[in-house]
C-alpha atoms as a PDB file:
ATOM      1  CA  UNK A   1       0.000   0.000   0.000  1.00  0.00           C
ATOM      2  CA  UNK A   2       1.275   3.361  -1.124  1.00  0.00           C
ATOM      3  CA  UNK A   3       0.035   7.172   0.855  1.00  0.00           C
ATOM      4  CA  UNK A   4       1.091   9.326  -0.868  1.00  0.00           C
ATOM      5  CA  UNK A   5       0.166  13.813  -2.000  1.00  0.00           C
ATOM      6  CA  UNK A   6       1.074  16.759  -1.736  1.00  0.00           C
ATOM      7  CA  UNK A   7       3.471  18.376   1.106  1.00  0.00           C
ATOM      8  CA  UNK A   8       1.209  19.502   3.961  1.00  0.00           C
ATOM      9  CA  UNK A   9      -1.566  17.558   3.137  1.00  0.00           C
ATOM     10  CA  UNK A  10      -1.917  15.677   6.571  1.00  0.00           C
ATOM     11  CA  UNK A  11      -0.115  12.745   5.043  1.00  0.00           C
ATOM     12  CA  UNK A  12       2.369  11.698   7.414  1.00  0.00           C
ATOM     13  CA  UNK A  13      -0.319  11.729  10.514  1.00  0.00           C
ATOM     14  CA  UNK A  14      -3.352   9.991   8.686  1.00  0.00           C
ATOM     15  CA  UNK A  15      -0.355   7.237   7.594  1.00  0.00           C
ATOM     16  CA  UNK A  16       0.715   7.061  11.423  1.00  0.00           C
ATOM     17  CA  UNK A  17      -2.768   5.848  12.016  1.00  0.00           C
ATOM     18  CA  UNK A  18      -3.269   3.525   8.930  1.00  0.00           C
ATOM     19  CA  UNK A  19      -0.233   2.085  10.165  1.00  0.00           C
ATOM     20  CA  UNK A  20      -1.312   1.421  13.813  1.00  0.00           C
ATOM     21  CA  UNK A  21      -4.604  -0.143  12.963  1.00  0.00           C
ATOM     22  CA  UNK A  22      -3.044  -2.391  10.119  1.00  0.00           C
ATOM     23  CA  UNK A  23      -0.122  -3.771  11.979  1.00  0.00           C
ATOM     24  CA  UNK A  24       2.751  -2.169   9.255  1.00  0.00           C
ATOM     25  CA  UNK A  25       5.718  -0.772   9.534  1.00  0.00           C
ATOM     26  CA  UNK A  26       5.943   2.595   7.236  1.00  0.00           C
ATOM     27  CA  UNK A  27       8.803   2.982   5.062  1.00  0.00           C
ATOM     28  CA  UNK A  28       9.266   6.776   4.131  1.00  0.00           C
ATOM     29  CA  UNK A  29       9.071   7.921   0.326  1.00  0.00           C
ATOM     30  CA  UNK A  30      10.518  11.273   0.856  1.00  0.00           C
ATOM     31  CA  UNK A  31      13.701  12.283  -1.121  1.00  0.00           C
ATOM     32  CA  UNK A  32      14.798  14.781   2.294  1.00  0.00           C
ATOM     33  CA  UNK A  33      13.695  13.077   5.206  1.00  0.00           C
ATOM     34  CA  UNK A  34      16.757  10.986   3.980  1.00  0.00           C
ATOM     35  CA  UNK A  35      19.293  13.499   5.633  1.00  0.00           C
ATOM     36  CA  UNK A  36      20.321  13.254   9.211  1.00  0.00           C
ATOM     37  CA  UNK A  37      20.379  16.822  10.729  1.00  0.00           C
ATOM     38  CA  UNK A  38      16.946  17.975   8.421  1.00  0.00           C
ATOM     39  CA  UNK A  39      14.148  16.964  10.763  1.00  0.00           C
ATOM     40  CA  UNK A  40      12.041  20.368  11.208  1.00  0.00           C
ATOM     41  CA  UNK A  41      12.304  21.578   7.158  1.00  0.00           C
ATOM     42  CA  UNK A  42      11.267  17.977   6.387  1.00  0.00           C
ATOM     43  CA  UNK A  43       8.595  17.393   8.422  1.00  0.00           C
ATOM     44  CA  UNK A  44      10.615  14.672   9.920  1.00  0.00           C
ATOM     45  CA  UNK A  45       8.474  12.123  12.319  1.00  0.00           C
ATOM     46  CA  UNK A  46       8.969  12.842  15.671  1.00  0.00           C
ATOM     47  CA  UNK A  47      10.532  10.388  17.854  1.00  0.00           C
ATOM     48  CA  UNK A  48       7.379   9.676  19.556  1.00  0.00           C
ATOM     49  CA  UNK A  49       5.541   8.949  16.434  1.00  0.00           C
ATOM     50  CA  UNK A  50       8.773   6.944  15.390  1.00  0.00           C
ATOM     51  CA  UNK A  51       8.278   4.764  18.550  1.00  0.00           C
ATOM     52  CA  UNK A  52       4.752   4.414  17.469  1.00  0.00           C
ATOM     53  CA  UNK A  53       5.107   2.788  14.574  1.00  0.00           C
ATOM     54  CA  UNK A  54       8.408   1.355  13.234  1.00  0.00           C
ATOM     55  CA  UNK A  55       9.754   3.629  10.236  1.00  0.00           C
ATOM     56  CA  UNK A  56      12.277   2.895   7.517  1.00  0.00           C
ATOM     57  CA  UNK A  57      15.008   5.121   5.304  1.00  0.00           C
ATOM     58  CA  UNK A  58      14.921   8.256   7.821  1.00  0.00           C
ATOM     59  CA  UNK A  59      18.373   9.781   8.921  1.00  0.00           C
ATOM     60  CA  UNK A  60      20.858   7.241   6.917  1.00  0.00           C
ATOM     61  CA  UNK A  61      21.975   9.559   4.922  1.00  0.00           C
ATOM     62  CA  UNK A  62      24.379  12.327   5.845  1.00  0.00           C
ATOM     63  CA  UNK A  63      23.672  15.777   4.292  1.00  0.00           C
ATOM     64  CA  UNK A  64      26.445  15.831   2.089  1.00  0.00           C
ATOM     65  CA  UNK A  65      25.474  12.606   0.460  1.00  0.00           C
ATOM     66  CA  UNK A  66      23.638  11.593  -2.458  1.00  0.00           C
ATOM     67  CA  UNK A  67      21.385   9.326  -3.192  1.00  0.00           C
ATOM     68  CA  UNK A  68      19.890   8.565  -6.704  1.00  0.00           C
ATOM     69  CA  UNK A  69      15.978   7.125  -7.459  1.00  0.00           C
ATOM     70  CA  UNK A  70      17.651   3.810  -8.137  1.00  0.00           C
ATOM     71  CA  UNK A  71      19.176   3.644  -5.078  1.00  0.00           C
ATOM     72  CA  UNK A  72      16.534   4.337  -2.894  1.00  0.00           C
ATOM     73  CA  UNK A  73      14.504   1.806  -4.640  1.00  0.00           C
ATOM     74  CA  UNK A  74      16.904  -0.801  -4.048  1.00  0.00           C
ATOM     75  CA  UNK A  75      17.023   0.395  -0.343  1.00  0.00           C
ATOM     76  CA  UNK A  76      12.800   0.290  -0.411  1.00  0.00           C
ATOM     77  CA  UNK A  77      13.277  -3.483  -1.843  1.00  0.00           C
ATOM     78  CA  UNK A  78      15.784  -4.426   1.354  1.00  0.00           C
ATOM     79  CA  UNK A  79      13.394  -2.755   3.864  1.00  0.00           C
ATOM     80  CA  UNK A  80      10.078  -4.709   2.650  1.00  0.00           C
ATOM     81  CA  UNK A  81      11.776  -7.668   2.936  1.00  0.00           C
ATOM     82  CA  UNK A  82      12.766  -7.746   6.302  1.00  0.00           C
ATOM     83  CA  UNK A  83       9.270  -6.407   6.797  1.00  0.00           C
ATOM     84  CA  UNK A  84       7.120  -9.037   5.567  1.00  0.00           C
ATOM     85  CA  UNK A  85       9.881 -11.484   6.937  1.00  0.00           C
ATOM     86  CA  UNK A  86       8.747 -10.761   9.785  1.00  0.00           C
ATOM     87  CA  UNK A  87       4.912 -11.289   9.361  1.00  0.00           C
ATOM     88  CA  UNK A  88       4.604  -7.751   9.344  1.00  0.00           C
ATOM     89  CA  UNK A  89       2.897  -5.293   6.478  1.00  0.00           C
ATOM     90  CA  UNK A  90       4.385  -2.598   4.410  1.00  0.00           C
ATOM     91  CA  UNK A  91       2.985   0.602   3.861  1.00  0.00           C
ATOM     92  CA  UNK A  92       4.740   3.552   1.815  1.00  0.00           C
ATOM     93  CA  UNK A  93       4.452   7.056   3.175  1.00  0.00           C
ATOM     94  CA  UNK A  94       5.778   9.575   1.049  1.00  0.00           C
ATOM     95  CA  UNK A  95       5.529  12.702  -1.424  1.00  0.00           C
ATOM     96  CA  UNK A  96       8.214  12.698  -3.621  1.00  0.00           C
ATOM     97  CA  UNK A  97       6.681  11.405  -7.139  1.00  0.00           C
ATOM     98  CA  UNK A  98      10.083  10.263  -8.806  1.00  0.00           C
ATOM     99  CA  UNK A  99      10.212   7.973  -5.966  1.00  0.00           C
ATOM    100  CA  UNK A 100       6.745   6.964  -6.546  1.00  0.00           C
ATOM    101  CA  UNK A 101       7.047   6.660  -9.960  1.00  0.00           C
ATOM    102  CA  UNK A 102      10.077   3.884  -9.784  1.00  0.00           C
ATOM    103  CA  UNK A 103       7.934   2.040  -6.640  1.00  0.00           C
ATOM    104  CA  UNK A 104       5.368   1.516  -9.139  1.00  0.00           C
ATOM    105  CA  UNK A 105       6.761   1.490 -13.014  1.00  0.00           C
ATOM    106  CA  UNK A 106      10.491   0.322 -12.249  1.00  0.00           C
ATOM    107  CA  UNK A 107      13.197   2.541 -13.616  1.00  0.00           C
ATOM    108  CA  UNK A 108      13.423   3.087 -17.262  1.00  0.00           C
ATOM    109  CA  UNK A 109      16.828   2.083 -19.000  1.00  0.00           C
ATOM    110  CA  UNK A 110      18.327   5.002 -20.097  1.00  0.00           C
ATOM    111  CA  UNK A 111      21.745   5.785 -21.316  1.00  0.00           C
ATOM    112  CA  UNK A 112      24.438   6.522 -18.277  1.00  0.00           C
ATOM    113  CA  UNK A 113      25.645   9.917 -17.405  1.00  0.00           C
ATOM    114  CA  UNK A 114      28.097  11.707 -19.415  1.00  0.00           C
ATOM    115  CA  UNK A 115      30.179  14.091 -17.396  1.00  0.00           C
ATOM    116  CA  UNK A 116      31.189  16.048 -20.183  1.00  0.00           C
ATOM    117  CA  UNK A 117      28.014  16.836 -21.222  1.00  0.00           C
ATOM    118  CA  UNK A 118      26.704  17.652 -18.249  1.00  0.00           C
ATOM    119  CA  UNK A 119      29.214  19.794 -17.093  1.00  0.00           C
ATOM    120  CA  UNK A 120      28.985  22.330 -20.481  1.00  0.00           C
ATOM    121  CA  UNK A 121      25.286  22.251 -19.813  1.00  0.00           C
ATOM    122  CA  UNK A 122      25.866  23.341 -15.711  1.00  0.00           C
ATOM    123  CA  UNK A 123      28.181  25.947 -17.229  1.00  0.00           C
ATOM    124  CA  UNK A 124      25.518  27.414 -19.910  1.00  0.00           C
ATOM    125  CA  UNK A 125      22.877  27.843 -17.250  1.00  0.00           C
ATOM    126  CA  UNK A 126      25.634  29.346 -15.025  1.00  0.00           C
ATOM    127  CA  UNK A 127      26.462  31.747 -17.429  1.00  0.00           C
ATOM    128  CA  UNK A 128      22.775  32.182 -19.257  1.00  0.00           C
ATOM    129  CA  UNK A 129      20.309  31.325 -16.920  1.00  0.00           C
ATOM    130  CA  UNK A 130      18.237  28.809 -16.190  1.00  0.00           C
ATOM    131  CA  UNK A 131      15.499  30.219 -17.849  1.00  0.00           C
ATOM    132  CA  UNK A 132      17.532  29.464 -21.192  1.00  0.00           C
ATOM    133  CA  UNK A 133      18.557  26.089 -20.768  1.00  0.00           C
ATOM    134  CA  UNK A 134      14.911  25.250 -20.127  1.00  0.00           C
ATOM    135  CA  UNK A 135      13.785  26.893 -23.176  1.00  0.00           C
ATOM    136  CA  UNK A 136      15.932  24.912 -25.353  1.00  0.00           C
ATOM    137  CA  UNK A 137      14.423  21.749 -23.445  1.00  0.00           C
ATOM    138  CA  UNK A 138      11.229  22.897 -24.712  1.00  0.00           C
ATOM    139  CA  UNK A 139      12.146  23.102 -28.398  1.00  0.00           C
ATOM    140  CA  UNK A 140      13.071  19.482 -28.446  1.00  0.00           C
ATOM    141  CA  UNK A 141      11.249  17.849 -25.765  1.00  0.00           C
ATOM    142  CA  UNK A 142       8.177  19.479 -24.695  1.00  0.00           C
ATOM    143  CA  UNK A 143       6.367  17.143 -22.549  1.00  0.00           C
ATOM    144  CA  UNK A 144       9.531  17.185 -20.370  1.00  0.00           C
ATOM    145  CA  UNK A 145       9.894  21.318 -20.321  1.00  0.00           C
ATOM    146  CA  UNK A 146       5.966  21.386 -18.857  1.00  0.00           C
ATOM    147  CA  UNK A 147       6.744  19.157 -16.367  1.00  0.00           C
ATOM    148  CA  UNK A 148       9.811  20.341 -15.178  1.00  0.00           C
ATOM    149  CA  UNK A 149      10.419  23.826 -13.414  1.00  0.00           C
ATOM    150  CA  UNK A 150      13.324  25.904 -14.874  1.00  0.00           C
ATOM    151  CA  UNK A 151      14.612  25.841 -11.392  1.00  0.00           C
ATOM    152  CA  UNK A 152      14.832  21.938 -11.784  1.00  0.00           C
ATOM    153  CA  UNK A 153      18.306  22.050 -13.163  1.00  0.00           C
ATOM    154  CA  UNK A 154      19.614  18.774 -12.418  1.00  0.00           C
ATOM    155  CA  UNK A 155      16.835  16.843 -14.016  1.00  0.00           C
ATOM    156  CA  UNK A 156      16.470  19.930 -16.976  1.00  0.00           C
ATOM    157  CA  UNK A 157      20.547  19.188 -17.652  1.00  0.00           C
ATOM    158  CA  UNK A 158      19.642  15.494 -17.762  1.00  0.00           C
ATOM    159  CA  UNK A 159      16.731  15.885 -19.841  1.00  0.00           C
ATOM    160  CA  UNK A 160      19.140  17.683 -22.853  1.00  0.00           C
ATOM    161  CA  UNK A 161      21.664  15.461 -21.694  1.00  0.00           C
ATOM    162  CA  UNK A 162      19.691  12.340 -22.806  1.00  0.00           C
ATOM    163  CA  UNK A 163      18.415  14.428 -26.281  1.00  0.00           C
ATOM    164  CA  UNK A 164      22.201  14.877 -26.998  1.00  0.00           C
ATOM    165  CA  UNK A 165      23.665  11.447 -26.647  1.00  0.00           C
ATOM    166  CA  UNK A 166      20.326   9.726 -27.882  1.00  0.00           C
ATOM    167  CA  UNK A 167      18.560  11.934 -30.156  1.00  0.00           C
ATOM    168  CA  UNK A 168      15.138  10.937 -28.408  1.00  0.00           C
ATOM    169  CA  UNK A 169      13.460  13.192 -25.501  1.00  0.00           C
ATOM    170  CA  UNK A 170      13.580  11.285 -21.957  1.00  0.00           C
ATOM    171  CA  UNK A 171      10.039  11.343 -22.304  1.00  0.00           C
ATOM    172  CA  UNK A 172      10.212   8.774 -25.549  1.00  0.00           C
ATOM    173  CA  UNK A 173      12.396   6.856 -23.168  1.00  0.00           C
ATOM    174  CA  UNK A 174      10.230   7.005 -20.239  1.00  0.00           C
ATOM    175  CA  UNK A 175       7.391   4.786 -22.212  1.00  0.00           C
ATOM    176  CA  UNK A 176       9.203   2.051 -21.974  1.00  0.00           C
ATOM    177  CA  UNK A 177       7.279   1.533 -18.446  1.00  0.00           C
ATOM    178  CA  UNK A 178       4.090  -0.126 -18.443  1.00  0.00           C
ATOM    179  CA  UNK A 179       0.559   1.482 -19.362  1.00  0.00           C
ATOM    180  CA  UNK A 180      -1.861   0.555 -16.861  1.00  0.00           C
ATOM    181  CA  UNK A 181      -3.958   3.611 -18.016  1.00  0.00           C
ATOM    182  CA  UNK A 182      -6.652   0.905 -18.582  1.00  0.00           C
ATOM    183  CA  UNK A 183      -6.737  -0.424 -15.252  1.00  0.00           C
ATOM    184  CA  UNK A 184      -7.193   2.316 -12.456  1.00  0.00           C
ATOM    185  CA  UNK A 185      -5.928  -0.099  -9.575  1.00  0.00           C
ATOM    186  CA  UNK A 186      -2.896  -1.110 -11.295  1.00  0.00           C
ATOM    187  CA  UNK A 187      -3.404  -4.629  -9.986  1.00  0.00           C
ATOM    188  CA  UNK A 188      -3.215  -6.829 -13.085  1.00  0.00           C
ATOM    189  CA  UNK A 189       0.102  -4.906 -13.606  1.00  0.00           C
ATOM    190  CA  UNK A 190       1.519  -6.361  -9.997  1.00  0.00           C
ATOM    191  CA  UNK A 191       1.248  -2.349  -9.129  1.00  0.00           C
ATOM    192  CA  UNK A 192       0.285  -1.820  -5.527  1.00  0.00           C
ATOM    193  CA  UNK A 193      -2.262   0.454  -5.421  1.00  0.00           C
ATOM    194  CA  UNK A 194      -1.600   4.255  -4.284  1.00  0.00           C
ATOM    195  CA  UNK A 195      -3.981   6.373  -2.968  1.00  0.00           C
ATOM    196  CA  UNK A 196      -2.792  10.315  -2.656  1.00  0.00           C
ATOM    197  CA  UNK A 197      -4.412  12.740  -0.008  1.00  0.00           C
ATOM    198  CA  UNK A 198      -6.352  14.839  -1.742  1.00  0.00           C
ATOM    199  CA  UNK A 199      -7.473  18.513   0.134  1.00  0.00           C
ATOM    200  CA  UNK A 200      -9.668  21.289  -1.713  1.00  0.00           C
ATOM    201  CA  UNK A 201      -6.930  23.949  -2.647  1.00  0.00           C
ATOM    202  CA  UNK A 202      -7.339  26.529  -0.629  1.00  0.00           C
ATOM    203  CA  UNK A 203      -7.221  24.468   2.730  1.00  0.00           C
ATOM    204  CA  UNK A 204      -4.303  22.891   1.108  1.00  0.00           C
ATOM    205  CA  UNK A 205      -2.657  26.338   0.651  1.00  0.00           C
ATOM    206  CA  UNK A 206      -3.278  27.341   4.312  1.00  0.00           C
ATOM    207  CA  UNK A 207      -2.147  23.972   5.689  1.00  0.00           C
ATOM    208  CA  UNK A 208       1.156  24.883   3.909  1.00  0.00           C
ATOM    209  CA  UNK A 209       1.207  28.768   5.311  1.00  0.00           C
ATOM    210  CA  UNK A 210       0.564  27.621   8.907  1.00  0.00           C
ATOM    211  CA  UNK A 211       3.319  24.844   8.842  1.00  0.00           C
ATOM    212  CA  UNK A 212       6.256  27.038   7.275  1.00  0.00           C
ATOM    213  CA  UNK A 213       5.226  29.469  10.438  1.00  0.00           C
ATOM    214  CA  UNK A 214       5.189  26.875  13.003  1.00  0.00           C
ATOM    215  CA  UNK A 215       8.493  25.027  11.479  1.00  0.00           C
ATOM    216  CA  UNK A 216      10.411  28.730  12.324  1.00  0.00           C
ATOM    217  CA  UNK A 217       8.549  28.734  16.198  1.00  0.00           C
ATOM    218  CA  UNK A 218      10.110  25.164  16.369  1.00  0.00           C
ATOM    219  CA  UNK A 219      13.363  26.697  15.475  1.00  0.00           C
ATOM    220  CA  UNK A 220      14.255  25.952  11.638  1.00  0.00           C
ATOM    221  CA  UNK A 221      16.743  28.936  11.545  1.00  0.00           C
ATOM    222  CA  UNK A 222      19.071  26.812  14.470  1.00  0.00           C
ATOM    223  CA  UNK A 223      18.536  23.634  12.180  1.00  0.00           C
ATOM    224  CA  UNK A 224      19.476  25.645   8.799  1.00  0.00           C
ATOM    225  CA  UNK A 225      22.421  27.526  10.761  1.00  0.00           C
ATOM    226  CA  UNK A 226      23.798  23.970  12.152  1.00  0.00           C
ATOM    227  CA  UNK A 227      24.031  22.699   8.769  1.00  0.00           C
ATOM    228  CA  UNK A 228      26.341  25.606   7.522  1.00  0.00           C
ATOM    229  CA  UNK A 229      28.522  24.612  10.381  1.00  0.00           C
ATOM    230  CA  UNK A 230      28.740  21.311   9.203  1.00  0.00           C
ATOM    231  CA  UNK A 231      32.414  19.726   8.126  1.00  0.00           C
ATOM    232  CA  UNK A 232      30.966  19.647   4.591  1.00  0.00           C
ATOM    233  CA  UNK A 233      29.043  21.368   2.788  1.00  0.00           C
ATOM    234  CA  UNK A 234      25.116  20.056   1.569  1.00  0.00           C
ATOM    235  CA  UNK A 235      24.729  18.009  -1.527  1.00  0.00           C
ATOM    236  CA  UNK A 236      23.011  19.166  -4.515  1.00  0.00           C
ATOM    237  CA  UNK A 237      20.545  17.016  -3.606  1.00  0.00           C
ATOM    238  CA  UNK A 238      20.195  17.687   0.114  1.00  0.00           C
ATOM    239  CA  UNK A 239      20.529  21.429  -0.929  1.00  0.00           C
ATOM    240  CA  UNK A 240      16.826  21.156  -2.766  1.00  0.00           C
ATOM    241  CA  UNK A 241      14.891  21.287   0.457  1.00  0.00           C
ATOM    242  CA  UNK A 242      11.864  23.303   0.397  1.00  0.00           C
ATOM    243  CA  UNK A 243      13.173  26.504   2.964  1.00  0.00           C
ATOM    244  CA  UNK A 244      16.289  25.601   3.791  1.00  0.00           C
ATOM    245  CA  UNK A 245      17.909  27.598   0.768  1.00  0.00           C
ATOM    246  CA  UNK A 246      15.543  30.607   1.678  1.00  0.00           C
ATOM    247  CA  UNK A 247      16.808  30.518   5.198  1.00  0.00           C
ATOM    248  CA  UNK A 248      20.590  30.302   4.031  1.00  0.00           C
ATOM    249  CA  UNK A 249      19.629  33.702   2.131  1.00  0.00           C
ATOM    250  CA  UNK A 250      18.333  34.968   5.344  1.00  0.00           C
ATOM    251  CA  UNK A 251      21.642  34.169   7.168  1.00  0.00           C
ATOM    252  CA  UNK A 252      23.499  35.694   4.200  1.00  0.00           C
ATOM    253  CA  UNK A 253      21.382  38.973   4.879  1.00  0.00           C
ATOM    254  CA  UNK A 254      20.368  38.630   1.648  1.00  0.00           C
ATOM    255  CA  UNK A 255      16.820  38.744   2.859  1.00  0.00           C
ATOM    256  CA  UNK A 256      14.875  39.456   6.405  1.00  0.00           C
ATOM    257  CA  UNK A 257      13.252  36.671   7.781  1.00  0.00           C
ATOM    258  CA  UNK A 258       9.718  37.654   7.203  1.00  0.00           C
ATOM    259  CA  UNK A 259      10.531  37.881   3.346  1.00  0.00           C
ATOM    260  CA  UNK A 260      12.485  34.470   3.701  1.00  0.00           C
ATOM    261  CA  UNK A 261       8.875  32.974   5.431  1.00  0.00           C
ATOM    262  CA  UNK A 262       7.171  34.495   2.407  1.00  0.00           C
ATOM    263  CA  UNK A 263       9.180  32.455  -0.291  1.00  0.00           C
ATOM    264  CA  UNK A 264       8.974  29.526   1.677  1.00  0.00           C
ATOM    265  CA  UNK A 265       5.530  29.366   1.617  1.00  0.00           C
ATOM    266  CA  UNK A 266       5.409  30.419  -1.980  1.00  0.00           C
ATOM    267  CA  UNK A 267       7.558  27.662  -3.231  1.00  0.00           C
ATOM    268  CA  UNK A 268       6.569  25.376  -1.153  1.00  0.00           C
ATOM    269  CA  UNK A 269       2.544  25.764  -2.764  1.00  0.00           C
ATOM    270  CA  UNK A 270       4.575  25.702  -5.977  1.00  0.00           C
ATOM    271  CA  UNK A 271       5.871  22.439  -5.077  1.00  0.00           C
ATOM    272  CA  UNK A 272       2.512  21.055  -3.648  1.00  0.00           C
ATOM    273  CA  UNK A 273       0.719  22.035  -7.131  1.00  0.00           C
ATOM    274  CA  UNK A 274       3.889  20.186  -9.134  1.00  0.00           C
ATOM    275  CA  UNK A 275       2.797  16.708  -6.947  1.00  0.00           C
ATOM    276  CA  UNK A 276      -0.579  17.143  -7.936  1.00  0.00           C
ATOM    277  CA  UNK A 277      -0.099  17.241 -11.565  1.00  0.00           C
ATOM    278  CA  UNK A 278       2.223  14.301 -10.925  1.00  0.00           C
ATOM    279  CA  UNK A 279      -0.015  12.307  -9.494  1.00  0.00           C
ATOM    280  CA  UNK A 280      -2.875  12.780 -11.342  1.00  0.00           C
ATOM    281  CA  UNK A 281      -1.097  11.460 -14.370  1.00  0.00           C
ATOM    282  CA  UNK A 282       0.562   8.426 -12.218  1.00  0.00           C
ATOM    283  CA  UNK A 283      -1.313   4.896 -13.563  1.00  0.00           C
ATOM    284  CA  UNK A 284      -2.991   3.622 -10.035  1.00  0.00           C
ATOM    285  CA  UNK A 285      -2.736   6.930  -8.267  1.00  0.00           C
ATOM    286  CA  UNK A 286      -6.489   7.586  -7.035  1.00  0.00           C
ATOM    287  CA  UNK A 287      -7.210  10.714  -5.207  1.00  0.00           C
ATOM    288  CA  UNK A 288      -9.287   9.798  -1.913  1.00  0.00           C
ATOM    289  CA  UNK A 289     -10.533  12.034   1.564  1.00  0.00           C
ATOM    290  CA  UNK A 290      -8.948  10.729   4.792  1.00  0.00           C
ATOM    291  CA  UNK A 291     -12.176   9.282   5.532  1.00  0.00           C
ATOM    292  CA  UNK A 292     -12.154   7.149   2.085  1.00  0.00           C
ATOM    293  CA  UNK A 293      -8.563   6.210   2.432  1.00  0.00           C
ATOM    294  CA  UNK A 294      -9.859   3.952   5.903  1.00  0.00           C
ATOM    295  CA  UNK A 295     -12.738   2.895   4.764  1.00  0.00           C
ATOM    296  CA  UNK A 296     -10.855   0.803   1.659  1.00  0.00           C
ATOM    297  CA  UNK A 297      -7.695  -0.281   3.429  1.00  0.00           C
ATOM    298  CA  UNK A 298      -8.374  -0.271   7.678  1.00  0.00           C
ATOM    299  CA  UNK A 299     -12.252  -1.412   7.710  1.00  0.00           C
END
């Protein structure tokens, strides 16, 4: 079983309780709750909750690490099998769609990095923007340009990267997972079948407003200035955190920290609206109230 939508939808606590009255163990789908050290920006569970209900792939990474979709997935793999070994269920709890994605579809074989490449394209948005390099994505690969933010630029470098080596748009080589358009449950496929939190917009919005203000009275600035103290600095990966580069700005004096709560809780309903569209196009993704999501899985 997969819970999964957008950040701040209540996610986290209505999985707490799925988990409790099923018997499972949650295993987190969250690209930052990865990171030792990033527990109030993430919406980390709180030891409490943690003691709850058993929870897997929080705080093994360090934040100067990496750690690639295919990785995790092969990390997911590990933890449901020492789940169910031990008589126990497996439920995913998680926003992060690429993660999602791979849990459902597998990982599509595409051609391996090229350094080279990718290194002139870091260097072009460097010196022309991001804004550029994502308008050339969108002369040759569309689809991929409208779902990607021109922010995005790891995954807009390895979208041109793949055009360049291949001559065919990642999203040509992302058919090459299954369509299970047809069936809505994905369970012919051997997809388990997701269900993501779905809140009307506007309650979704304010959810999201009222948690980036609480996050700073639970002390996010201390958290954001610890990890500039650290031996090394974040990962690229690490360093995409909703607020935690808005807060590094605020320690730079680069903005107050009103402003630096305002673009938090701008991006952050950016982000939310990007995992929407994500998983409304996701095969076996169905929308569903808290109350729906018990009545088919914990009646």
């Amino acid at each position: 079983m997969i819970l999964t939508g957008p950040t701040g939808s209540g996610k986290s606590a209505l999985g707490l309780a799925l988990a409790e009255r099923l018997g499972a163990e949650i295993v987190a789908m969250d690209s930052m709750t990865l990171y030792r050290g990033m527990d109030i920006g993430t919406a980390k569970p709180t030891a409490a909750e943690r003691a709850r209900v058993p929870h897997h792939l929080l705080d093994v990474l360090d934040p100067w690490e990496s750690a690639s979709v295919a990785w995790w997935l092969e990390q997911a793999r590990a933890c449901c099998r020492d789940i169910q070994a031990r008589g126990k269920r497996v439920l995913f709890v998680g926003g992060t769609p690429l993660y999602l994605k791979a849990l459902q579809c597998g990982l599509f074989e595409g051609p391996p990095a090229a350094p080279e490449v990718r290194q002139r394209l870091e260097a072009e948005a460097a010196q022309g923007g991001r804004e550029a390099l994502h308008r050339r994505l969108a002369t040759v690969d569309p689809s991929s340009a409208a779902r990607l933010h021109p922010n995005d630029l790891r995954r807009v470098v390895r979208a041109l990267e793949i055009w360049e080596l291949t001559g065919r748009p990642i999203s040509d080589w992302q058919k090459q997972w299954p369509d299970t358009s047809s069936d809505p449950t994905c369970e012919s496929a051997g997809i388990p079948l997701a269900l993501w939190l779905d809140r009307p917009r506007p309650e979704l919005y304010e959810r999201i407003n009222q948690r980036v203000v609480q996050m700073i009275e639970d002390g996010l600035v201390a958290e954001v200035r610890a990890l500039r103290e650290l031996s090394q600095p974040l990962s690229r990966e690490a360093s995409q955190a909703l607020g935690y580069k808005e807060l590094f700005d605020h320690l730079d004096g680069r903005a107050t920290l009103d402003e630096a709560i305002v673009r938090i809780q701008t991006r952050t309903r950016n982000f939310a609206k990007r995992q929407i569209t994500w998983f409304r196009h996701l095969p076996g993704c169905l929308p569903a109230t808290e109350e729906l999501t018990f009545r088919l899985w914990a009646s």
